[in-house]
Structures are given as structure tokens and as C-alpha cells.
PDB file of N, CA and C in Angstrom:
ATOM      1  N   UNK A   1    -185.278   1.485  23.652  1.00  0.00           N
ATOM      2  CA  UNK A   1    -183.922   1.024  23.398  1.00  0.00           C
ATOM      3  C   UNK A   1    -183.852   0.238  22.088  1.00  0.00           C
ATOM      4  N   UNK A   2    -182.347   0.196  21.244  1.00  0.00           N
ATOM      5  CA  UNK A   2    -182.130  -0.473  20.132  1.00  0.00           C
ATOM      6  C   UNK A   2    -182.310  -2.110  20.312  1.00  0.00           C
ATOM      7  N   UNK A   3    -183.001  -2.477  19.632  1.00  0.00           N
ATOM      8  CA  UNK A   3    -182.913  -4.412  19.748  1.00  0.00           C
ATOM      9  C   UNK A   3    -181.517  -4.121  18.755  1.00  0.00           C
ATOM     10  N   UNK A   4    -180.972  -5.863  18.911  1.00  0.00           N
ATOM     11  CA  UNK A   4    -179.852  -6.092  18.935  1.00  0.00           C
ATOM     12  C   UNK A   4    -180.350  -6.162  17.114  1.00  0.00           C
ATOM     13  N   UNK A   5    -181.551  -6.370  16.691  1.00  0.00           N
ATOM     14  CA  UNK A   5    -181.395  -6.309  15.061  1.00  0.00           C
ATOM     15  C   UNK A   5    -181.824  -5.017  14.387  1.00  0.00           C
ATOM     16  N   UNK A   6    -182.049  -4.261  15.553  1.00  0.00           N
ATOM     17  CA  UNK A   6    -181.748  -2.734  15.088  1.00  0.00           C
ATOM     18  C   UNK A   6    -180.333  -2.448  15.106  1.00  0.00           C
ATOM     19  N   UNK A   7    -179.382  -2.847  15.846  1.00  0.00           N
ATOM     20  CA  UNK A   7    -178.350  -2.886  15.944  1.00  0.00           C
ATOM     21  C   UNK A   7    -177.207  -3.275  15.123  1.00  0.00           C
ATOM     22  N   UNK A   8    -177.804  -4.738  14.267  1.00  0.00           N
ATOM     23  CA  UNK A   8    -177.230  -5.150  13.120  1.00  0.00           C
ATOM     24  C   UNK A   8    -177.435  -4.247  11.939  1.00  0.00           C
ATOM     25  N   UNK A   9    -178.642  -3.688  11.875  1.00  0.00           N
ATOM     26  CA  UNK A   9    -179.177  -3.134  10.808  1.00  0.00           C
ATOM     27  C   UNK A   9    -178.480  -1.965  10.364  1.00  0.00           C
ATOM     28  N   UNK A  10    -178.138  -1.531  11.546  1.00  0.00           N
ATOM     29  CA  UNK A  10    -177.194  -0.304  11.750  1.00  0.00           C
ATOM     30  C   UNK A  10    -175.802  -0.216  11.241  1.00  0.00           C
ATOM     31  N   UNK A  11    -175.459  -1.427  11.660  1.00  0.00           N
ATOM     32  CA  UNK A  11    -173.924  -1.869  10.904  1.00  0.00           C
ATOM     33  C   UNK A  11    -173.556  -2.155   9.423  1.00  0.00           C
ATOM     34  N   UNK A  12    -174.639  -2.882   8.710  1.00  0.00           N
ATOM     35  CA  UNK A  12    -174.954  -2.618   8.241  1.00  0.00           C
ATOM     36  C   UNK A  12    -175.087  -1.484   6.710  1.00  0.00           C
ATOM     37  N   UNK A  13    -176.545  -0.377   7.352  1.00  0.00           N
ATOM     38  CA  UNK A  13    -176.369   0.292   6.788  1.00  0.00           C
ATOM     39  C   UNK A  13    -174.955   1.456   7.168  1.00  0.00           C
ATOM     40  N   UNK A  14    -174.287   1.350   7.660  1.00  0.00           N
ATOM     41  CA  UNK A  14    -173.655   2.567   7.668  1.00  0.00           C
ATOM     42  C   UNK A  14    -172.470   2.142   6.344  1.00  0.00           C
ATOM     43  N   UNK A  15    -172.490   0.961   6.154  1.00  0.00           N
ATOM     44  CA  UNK A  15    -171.205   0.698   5.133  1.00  0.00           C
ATOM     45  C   UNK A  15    -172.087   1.170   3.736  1.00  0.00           C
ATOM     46  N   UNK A  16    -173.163   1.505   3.739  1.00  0.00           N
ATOM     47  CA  UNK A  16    -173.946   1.825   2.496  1.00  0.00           C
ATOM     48  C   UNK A  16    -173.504   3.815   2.370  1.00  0.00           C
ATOM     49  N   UNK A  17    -172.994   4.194   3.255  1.00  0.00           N
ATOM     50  CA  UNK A  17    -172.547   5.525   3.140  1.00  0.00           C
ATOM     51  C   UNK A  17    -172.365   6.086   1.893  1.00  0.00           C
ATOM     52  N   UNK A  18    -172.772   7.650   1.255  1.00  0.00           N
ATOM     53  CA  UNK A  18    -172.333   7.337  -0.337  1.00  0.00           C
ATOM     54  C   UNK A  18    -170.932   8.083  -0.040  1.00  0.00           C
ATOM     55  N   UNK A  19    -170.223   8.526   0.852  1.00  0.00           N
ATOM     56  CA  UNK A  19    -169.034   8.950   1.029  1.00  0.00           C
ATOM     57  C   UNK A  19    -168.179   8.379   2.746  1.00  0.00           C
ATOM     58  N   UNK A  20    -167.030   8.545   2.521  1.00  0.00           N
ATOM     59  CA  UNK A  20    -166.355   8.183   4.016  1.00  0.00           C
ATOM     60  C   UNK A  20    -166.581   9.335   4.469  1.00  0.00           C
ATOM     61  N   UNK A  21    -167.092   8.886   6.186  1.00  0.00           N
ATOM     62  CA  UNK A  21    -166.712  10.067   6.760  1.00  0.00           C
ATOM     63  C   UNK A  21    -165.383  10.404   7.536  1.00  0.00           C
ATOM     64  N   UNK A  22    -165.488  11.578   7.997  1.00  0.00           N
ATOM     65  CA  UNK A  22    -164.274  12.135   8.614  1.00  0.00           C
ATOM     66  C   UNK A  22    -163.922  11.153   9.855  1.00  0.00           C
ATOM     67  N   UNK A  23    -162.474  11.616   9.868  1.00  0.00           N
ATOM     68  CA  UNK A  23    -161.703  10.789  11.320  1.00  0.00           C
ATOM     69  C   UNK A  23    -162.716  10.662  13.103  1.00  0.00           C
ATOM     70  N   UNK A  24    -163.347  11.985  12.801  1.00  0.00           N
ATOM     71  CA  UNK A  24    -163.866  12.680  14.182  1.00  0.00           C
ATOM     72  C   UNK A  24    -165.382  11.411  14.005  1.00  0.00           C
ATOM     73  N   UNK A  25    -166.005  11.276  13.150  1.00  0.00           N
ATOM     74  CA  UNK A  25    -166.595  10.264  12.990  1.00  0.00           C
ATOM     75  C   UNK A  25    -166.713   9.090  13.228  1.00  0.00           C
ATOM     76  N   UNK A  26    -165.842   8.424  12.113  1.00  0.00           N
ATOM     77  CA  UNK A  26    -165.017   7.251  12.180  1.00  0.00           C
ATOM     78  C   UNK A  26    -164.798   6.687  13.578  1.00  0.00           C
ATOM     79  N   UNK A  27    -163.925   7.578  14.333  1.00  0.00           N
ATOM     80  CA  UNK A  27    -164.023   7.389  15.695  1.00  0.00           C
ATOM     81  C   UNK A  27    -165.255   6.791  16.816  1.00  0.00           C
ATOM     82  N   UNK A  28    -166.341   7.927  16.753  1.00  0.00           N
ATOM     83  CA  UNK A  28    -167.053   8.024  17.136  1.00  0.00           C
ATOM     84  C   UNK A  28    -168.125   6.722  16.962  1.00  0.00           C
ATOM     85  N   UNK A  29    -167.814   6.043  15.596  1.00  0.00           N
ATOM     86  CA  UNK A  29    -168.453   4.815  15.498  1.00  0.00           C
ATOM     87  C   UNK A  29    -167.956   3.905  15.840  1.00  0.00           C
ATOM     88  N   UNK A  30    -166.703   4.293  15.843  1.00  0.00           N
ATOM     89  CA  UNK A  30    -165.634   2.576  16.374  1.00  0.00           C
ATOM     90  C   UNK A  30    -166.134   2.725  17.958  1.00  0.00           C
ATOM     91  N   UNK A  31    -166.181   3.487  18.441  1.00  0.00           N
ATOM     92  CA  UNK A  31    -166.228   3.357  20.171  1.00  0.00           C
ATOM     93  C   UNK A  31    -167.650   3.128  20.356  1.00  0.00           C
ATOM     94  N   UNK A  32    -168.699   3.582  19.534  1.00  0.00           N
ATOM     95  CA  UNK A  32    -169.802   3.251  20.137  1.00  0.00           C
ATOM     96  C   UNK A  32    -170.368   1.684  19.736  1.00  0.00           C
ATOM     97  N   UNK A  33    -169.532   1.034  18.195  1.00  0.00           N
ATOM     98  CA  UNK A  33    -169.987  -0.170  18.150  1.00  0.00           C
ATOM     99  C   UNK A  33    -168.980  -0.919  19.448  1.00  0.00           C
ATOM    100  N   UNK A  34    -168.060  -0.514  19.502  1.00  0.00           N
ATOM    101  CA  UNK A  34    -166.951  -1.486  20.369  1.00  0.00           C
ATOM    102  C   UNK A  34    -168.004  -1.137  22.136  1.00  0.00           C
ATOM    103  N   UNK A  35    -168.283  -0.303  21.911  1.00  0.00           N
ATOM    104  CA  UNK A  35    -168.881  -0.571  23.366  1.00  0.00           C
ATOM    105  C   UNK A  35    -170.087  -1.273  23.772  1.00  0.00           C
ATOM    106  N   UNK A  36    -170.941  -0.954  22.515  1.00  0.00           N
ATOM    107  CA  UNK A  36    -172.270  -1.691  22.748  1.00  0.00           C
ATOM    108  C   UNK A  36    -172.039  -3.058  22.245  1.00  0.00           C
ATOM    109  N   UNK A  37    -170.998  -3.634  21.658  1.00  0.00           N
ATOM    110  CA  UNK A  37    -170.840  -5.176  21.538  1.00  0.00           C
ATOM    111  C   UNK A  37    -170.034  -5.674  22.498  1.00  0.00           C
ATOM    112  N   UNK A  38    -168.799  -4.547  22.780  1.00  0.00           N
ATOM    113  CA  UNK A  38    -168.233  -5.659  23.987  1.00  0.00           C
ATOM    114  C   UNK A  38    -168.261  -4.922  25.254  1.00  0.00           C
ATOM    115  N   UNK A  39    -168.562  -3.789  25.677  1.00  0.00           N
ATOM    116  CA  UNK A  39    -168.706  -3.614  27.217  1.00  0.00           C
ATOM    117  C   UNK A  39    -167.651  -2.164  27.320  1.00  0.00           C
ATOM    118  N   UNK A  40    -166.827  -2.167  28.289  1.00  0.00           N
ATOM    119  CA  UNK A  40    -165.753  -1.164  28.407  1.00  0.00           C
ATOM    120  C   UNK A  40    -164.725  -1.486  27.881  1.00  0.00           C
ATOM    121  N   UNK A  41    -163.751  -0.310  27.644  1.00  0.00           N
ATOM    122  CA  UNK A  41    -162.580  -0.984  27.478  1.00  0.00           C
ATOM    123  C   UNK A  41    -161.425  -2.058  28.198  1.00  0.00           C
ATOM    124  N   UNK A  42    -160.567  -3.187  27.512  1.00  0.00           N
ATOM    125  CA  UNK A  42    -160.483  -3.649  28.155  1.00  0.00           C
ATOM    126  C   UNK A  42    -158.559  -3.803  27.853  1.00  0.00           C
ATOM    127  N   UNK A  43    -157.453  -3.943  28.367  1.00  0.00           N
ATOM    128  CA  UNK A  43    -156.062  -4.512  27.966  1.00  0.00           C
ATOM    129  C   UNK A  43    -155.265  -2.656  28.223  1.00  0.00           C
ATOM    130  N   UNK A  44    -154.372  -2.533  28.018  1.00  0.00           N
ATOM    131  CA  UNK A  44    -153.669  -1.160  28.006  1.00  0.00           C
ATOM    132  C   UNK A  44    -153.682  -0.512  26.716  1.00  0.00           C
ATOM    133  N   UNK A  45    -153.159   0.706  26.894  1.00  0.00           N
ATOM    134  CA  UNK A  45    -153.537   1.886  25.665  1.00  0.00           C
ATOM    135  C   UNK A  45    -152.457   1.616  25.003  1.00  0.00           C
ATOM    136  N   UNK A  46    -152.019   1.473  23.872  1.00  0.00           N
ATOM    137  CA  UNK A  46    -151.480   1.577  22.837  1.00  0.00           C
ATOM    138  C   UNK A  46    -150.269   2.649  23.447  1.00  0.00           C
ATOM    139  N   UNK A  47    -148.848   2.388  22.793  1.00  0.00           N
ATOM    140  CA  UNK A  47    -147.878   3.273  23.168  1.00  0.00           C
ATOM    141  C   UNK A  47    -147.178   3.805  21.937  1.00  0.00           C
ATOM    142  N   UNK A  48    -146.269   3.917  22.207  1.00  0.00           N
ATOM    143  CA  UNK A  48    -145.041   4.563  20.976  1.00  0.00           C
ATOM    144  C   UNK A  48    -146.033   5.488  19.929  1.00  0.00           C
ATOM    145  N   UNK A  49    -145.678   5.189  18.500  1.00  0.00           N
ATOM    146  CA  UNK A  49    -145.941   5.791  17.256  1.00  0.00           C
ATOM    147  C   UNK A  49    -147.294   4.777  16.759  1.00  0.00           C
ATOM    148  N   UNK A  50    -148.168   4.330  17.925  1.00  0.00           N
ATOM    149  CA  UNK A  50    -149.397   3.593  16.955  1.00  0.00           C
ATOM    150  C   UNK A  50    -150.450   4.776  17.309  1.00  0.00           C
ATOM    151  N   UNK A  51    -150.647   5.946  16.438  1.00  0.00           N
ATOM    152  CA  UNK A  51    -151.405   7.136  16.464  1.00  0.00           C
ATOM    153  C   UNK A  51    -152.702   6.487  16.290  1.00  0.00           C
ATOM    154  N   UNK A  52    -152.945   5.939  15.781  1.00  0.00           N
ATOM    155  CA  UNK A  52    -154.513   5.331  15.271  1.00  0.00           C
ATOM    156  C   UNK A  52    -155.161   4.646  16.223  1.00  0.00           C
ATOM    157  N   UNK A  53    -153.912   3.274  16.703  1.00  0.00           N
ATOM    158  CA  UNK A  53    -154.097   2.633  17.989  1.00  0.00           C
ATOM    159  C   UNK A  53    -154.572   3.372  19.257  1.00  0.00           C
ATOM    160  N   UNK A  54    -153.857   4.528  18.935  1.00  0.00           N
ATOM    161  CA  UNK A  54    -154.311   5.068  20.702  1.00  0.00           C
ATOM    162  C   UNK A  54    -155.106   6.457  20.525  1.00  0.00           C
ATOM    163  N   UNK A  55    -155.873   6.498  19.261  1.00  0.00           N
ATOM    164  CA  UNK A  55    -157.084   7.641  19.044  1.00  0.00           C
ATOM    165  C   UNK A  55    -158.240   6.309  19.443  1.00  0.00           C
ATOM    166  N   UNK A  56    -157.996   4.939  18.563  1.00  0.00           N
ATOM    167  CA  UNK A  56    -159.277   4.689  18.966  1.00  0.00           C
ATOM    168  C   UNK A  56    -159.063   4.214  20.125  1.00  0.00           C
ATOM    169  N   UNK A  57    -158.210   3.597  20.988  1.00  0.00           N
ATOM    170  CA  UNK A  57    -158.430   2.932  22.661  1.00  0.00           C
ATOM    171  C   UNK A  57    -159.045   4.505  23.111  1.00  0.00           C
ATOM    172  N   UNK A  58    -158.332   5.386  22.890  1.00  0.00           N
ATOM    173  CA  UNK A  58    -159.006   6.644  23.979  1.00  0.00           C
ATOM    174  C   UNK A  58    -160.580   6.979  23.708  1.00  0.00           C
ATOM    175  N   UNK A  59    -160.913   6.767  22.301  1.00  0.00           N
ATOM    176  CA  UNK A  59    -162.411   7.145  21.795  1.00  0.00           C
ATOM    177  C   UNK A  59    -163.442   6.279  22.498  1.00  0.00           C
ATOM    178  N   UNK A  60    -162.806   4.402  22.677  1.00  0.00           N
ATOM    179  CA  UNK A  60    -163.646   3.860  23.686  1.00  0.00           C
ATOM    180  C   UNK A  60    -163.379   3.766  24.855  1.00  0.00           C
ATOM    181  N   UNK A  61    -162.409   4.439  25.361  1.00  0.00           N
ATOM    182  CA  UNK A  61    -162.153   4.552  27.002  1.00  0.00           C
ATOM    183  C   UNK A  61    -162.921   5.457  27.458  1.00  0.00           C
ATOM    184  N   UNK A  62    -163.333   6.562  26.242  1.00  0.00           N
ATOM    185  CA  UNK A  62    -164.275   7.895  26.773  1.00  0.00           C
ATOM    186  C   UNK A  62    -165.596   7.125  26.701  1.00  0.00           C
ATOM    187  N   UNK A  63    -165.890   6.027  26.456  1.00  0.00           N
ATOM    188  CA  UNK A  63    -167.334   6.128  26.979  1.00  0.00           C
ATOM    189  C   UNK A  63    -167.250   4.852  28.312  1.00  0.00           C
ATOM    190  N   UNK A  64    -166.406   4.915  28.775  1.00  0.00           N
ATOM    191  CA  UNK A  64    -166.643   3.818  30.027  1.00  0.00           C
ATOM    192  C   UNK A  64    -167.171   4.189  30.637  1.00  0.00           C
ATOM    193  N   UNK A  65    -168.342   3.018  31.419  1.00  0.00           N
ATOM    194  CA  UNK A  65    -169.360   3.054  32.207  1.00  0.00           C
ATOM    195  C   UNK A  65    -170.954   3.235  31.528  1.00  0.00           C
ATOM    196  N   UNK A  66    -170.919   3.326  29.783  1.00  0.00           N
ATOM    197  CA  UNK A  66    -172.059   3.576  29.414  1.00  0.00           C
ATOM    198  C   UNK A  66    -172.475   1.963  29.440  1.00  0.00           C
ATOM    199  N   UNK A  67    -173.671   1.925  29.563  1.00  0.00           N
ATOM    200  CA  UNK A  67    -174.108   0.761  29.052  1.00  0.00           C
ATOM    201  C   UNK A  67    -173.973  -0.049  28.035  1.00  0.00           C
ATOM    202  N   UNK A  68    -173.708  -0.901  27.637  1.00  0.00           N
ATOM    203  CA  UNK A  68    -173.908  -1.618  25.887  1.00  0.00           C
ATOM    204  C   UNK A  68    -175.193  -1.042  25.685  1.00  0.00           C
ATOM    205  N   UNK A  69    -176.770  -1.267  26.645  1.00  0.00           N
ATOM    206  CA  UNK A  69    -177.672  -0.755  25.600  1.00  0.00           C
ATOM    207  C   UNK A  69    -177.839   0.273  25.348  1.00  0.00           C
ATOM    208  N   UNK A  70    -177.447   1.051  26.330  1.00  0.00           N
ATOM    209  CA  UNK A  70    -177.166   2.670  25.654  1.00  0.00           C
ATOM    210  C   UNK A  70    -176.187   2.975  24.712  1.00  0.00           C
ATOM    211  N   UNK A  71    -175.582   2.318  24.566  1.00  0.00           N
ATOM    212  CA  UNK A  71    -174.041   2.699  23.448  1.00  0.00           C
ATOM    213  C   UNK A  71    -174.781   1.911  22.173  1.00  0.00           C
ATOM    214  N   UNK A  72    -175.602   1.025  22.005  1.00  0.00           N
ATOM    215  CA  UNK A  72    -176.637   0.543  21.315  1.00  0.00           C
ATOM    216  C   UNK A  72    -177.177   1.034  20.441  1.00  0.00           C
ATOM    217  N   UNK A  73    -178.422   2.221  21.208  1.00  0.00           N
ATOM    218  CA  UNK A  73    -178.969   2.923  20.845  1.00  0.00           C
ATOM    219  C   UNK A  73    -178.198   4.547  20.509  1.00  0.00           C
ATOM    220  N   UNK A  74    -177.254   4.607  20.949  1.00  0.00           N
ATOM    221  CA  UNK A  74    -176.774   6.159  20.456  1.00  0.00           C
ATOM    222  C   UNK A  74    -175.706   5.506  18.927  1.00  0.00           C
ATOM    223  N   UNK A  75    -175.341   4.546  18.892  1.00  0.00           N
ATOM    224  CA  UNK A  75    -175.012   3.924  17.330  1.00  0.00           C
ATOM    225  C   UNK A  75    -176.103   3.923  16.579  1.00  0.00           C
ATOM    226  N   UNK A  76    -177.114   3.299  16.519  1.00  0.00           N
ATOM    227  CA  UNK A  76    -178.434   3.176  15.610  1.00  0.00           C
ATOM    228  C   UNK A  76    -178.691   4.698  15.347  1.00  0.00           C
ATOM    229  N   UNK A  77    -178.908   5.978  16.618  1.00  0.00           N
ATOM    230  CA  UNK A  77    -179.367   7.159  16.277  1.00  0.00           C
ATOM    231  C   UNK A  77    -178.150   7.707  15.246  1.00  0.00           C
ATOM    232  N   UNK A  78    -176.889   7.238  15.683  1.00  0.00           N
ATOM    233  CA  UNK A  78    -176.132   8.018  14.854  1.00  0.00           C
ATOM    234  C   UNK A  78    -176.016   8.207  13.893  1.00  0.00           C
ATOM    235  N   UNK A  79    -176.200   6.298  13.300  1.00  0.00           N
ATOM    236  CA  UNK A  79    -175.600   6.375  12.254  1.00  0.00           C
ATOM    237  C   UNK A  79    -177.140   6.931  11.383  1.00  0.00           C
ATOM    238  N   UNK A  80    -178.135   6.601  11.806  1.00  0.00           N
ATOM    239  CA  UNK A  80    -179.181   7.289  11.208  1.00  0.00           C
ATOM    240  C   UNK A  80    -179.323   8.761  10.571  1.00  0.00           C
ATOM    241  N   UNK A  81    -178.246   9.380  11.540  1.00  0.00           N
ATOM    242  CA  UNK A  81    -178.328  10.833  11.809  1.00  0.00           C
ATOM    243  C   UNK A  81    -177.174  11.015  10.657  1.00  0.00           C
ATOM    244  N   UNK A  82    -176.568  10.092   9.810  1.00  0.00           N
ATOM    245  CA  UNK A  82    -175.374  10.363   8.838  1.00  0.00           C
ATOM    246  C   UNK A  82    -176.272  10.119   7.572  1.00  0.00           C
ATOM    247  N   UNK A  83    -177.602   9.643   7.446  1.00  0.00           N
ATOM    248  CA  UNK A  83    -178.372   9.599   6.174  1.00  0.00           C
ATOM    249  C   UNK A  83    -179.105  10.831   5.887  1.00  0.00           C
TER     250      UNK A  83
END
């Protein structure tokens, strides 16, 4: 499993990216840092016209029930996996 300064390290490097990545991405990192730092999701989903608001509540609602240290370690592999 990721230690928590593999974890930093991770955060980190991913802002060292030499390009942005795509939305489908982007996503994919917001939910896995938001889960492995704070747990599940937590408050209601975003309504009306906040499109962004309620791509990412749904991106970390899809991983409820993972662990933080598993959501941990699949951030560290990921973002690894973008170098």
C-alpha cells in the first residue's frame, strides 16, 4: 500500500505534467484524491446548471465504499501511469 508520503509525492508530481490532461482524467484524479483524503462522499449532488459540480460529486460517489488506502494507492499508480 501507498504511505501517506507516497501519497504527497503523488500530488505533487502530477502538477509537473508537461500537458493537461483530458476531462475523463481530470475526473478520475479528483475522485481518487478526494477519496483517499477524505473517505466517501459526503452532503447532496449538485443540481440545476452546475455541470462540473455534478461530474465531479458523481466521479467520487462512484468510488464509495473503497477504502482511503486503496483509493491511495490506485492515485500514486495512476498518476505514475500518466509519466
Amino acid at each position: 500500500m501507498a504511505t501517506t508520503a507516497d501519497f504527497e509525492a503523488a500530488q505533487q508530481r502530477v502538477q509537473q505534467l508537461p500537458s493537461k490532461p483530458d476531462n475523463s482524467t481530470l475526473l478520475k484524479l479528483y475522485a481518487l484524491f478526494k477519496q483517499a483524503s477524505e473517505g466517501d462522499v459526503t452532503g447532496e449532488r449538485p443540481g440545476g446548471f452546475d455541470f462540473k459540480g455534478i461530474a465531479k460529486y458523481d466521479a467520487w460517489a462512484g468510488l464509495r465504499g473503497k477504502s482511503q488506502e486503496e483509493a491511495r494507492q490506485e492515485y500514486v499508480d495512476f498518476v505514475n501511469s500518466l509519466f
